[in-house]
C-alpha atoms as a PDB file:
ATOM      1  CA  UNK A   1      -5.227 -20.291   8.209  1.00  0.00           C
ATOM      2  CA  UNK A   2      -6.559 -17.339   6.419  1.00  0.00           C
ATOM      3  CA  UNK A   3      -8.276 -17.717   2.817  1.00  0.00           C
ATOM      4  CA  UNK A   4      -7.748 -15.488  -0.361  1.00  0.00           C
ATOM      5  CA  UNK A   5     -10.258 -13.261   0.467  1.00  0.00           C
ATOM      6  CA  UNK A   6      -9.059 -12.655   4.303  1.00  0.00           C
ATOM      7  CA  UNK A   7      -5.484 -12.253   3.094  1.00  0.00           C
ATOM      8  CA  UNK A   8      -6.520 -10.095   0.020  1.00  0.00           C
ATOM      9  CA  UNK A   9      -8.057  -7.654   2.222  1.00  0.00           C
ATOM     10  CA  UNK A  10      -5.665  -7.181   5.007  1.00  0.00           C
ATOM     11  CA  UNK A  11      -3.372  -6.567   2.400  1.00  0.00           C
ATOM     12  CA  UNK A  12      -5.678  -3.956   0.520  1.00  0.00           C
ATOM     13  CA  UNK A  13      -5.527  -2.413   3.792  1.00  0.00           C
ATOM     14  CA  UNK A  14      -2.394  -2.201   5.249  1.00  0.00           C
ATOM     15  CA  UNK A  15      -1.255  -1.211   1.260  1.00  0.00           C
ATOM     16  CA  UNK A  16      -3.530   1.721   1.399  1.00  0.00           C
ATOM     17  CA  UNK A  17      -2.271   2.974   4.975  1.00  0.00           C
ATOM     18  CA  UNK A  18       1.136   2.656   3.555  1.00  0.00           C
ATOM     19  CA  UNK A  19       0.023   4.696   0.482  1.00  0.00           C
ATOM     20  CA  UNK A  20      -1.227   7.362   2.324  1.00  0.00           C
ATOM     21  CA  UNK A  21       1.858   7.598   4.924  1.00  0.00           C
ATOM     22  CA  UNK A  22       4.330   7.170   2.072  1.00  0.00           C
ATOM     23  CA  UNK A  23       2.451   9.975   0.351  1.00  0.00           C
ATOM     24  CA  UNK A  24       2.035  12.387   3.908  1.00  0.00           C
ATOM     25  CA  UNK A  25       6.204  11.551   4.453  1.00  0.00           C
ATOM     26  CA  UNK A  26       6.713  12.602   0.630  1.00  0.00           C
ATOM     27  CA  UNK A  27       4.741  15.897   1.289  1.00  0.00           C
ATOM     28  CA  UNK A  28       6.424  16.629   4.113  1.00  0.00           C
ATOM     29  CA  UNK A  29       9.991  16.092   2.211  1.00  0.00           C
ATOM     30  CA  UNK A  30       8.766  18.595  -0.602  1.00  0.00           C
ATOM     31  CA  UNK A  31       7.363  21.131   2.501  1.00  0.00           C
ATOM     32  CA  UNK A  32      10.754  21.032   4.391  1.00  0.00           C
ATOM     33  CA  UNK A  33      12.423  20.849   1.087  1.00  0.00           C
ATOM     34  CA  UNK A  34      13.991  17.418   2.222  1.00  0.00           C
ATOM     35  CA  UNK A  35      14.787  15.273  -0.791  1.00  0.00           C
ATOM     36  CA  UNK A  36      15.866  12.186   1.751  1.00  0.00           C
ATOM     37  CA  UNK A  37      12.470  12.246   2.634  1.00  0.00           C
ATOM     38  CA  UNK A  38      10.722  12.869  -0.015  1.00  0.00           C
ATOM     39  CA  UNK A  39      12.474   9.867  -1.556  1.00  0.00           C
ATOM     40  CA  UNK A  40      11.696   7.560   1.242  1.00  0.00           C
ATOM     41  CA  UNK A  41       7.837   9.066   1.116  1.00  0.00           C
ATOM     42  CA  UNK A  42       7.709   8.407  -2.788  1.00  0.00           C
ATOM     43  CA  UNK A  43       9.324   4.887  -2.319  1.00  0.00           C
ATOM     44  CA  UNK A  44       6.927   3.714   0.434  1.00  0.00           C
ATOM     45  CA  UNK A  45       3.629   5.225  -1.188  1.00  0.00           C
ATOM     46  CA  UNK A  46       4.708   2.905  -4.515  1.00  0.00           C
ATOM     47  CA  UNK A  47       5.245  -0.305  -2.279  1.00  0.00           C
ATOM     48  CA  UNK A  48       1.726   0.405  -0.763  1.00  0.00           C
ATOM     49  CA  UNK A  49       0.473   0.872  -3.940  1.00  0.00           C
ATOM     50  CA  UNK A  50       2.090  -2.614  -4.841  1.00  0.00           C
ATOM     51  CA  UNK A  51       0.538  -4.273  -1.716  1.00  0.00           C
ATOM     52  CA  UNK A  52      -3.009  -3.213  -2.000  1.00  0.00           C
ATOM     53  CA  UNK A  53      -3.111  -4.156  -5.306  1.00  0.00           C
ATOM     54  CA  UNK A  54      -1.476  -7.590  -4.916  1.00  0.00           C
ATOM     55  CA  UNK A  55      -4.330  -7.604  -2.227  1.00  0.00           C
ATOM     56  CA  UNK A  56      -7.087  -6.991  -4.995  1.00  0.00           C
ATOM     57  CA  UNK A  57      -5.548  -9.750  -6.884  1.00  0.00           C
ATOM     58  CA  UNK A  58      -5.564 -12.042  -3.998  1.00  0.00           C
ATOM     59  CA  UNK A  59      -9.494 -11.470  -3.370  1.00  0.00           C
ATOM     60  CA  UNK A  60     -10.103 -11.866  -7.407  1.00  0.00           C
ATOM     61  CA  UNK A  61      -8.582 -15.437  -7.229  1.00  0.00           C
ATOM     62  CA  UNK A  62     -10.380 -16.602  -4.246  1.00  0.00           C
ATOM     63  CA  UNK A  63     -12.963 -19.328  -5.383  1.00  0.00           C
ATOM     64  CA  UNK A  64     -15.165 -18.893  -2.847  1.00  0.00           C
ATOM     65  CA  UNK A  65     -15.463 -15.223  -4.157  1.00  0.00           C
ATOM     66  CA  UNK A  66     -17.040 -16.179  -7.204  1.00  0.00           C
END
């Protein structure tokens, strides 16, 4: 089983690489002038956003972190 810190930093990272595809899919929505998918872009760059900081959270409340 994974500890805080483990889990806190996969999540950091998988939230960031959905940040940054959320906010290439949202580009490309403005670029094709798409507003589907620049919703869907917006949308999944805010739940990455989410995750990697619930991930930041999960690493400050790790005891063994201290």
């Amino acid at each position: 089983m994974k500890d805080l810190n483990e889990r806190g930093l996969e999540n950091q990272v998988k939230g960031t690489a959905k940040e940054v595809k959320g906010q290439v899919r949202g580009d490309v929505g403005d670029a094709t002038d798409n507003t589907s998918e620049h919703i869907k872009g917006r949308a999944e760059q805010l739940e990455g956003k989410i995750q990697k900081n619930f991930g930041k959270g999960e690493r400050k409340l790790d005891p063994d972190n201290v």
